[in-house]
Protein backbone atom coordinates (compact mmCIF):
# COMPACT_ATOMS: atom_id res chain seq x y z
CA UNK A 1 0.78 -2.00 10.97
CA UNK A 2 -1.97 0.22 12.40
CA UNK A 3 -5.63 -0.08 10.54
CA UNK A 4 -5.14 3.32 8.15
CA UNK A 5 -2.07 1.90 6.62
CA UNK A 6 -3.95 -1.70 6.31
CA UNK A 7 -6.44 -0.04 4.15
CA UNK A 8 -4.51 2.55 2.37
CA UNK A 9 -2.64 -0.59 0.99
CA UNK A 10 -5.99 -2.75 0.16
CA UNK A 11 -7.57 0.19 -1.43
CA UNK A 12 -4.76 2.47 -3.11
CA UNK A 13 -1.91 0.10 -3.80
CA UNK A 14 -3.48 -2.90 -5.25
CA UNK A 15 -2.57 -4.37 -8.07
CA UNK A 16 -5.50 -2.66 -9.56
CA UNK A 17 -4.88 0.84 -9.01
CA UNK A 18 -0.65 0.85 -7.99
CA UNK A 19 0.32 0.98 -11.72
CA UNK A 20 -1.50 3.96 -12.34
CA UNK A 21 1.58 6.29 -11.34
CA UNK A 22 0.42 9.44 -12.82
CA UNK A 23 0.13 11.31 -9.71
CA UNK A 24 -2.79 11.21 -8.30
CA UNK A 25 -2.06 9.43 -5.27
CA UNK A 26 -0.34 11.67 -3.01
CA UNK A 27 -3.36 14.40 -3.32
CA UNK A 28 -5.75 11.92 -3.03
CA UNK A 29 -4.72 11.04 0.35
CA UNK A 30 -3.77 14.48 1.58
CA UNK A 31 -7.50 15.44 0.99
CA UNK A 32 -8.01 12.73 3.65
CA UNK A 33 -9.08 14.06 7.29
CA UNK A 34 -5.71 14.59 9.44
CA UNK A 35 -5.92 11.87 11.59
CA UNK A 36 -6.17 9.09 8.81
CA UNK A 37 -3.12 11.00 6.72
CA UNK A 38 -1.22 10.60 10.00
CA UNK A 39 -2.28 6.97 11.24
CA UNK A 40 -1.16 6.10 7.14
CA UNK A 41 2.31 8.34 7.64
CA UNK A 42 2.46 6.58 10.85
CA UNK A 43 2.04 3.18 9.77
CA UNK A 44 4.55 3.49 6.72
CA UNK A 45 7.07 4.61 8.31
CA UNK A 46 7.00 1.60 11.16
CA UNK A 47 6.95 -0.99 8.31
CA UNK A 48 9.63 0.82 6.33
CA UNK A 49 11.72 1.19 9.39
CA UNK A 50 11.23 -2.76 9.16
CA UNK A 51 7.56 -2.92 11.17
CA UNK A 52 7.12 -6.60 10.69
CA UNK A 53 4.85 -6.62 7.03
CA UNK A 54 6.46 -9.53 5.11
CA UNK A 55 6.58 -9.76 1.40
CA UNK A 56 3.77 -12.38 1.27
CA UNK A 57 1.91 -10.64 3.27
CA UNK A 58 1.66 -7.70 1.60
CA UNK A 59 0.65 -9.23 -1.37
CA UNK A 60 -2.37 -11.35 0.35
CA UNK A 61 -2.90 -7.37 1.06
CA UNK A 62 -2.44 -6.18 -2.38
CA UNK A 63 -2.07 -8.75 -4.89
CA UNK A 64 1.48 -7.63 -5.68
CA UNK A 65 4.04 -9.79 -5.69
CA UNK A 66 7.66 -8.82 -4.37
CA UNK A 67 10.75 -11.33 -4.62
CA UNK A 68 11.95 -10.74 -0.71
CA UNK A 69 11.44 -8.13 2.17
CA UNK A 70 14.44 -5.70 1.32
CA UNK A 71 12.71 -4.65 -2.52
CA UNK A 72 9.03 -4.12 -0.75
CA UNK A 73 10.72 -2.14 1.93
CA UNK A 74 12.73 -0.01 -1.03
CA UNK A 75 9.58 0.16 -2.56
CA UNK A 76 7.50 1.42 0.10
CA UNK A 77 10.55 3.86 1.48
CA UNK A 78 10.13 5.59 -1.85
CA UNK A 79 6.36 6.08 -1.85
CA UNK A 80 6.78 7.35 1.98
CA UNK A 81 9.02 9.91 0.25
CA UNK A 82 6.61 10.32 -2.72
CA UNK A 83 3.37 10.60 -0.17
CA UNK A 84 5.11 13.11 2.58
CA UNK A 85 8.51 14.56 1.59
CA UNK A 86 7.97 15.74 -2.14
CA UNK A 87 9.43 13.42 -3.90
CA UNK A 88 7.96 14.01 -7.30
CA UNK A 89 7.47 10.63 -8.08
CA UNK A 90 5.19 8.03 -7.47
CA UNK A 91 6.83 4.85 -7.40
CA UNK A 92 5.66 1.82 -9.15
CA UNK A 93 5.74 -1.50 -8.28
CA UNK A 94 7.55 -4.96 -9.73
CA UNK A 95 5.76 -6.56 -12.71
């Protein structure tokens, strides 16, 4: 995981701000220069394609809790559709 995806999780999909699915995510980071929207693209889309980011680990990241790898990679395969192919909504998370 490359250092803009790092902190996109820490920052925007903590447990304090992930429930907040309302919609403000996906312009938030588009208004983000283009080289940190790509590193984040980037970077989801190697730990969706199964980039190594375990369960536990993204929760020392995040503070969420997920029961295995296969439900955070679910998870975060629908907010890379969310964040860069239109989805129109923003996923939340367990809990």
């Amino acid at each position: 995981m490359n250092e803009e995806t790092e902190r996109f999780f820490r920052v925007y999909l903590s447990r304090e701000v992930a429930y907040d699915t309302i919609g403000y995510l996906r312009p938030t980071l588009h208004a983000f220069r283009d080289e940190y929207v790509r590193g984040v693209r980037e970077g989801l889309a190697k730990v969706v394609a199964g980039g190594g980011l375990s369960a536990g680990e993204y929760e020392h990241l995040t503070g969420i809790e997920f029961p295995d790898a296969a439900s955070l990679r679910r998870y975060l395969a629908d907010m890379y559709a969310y964040l860069f192919e239109g989805h129109p909504d923003q996923p939340e998370p367990p809990g």
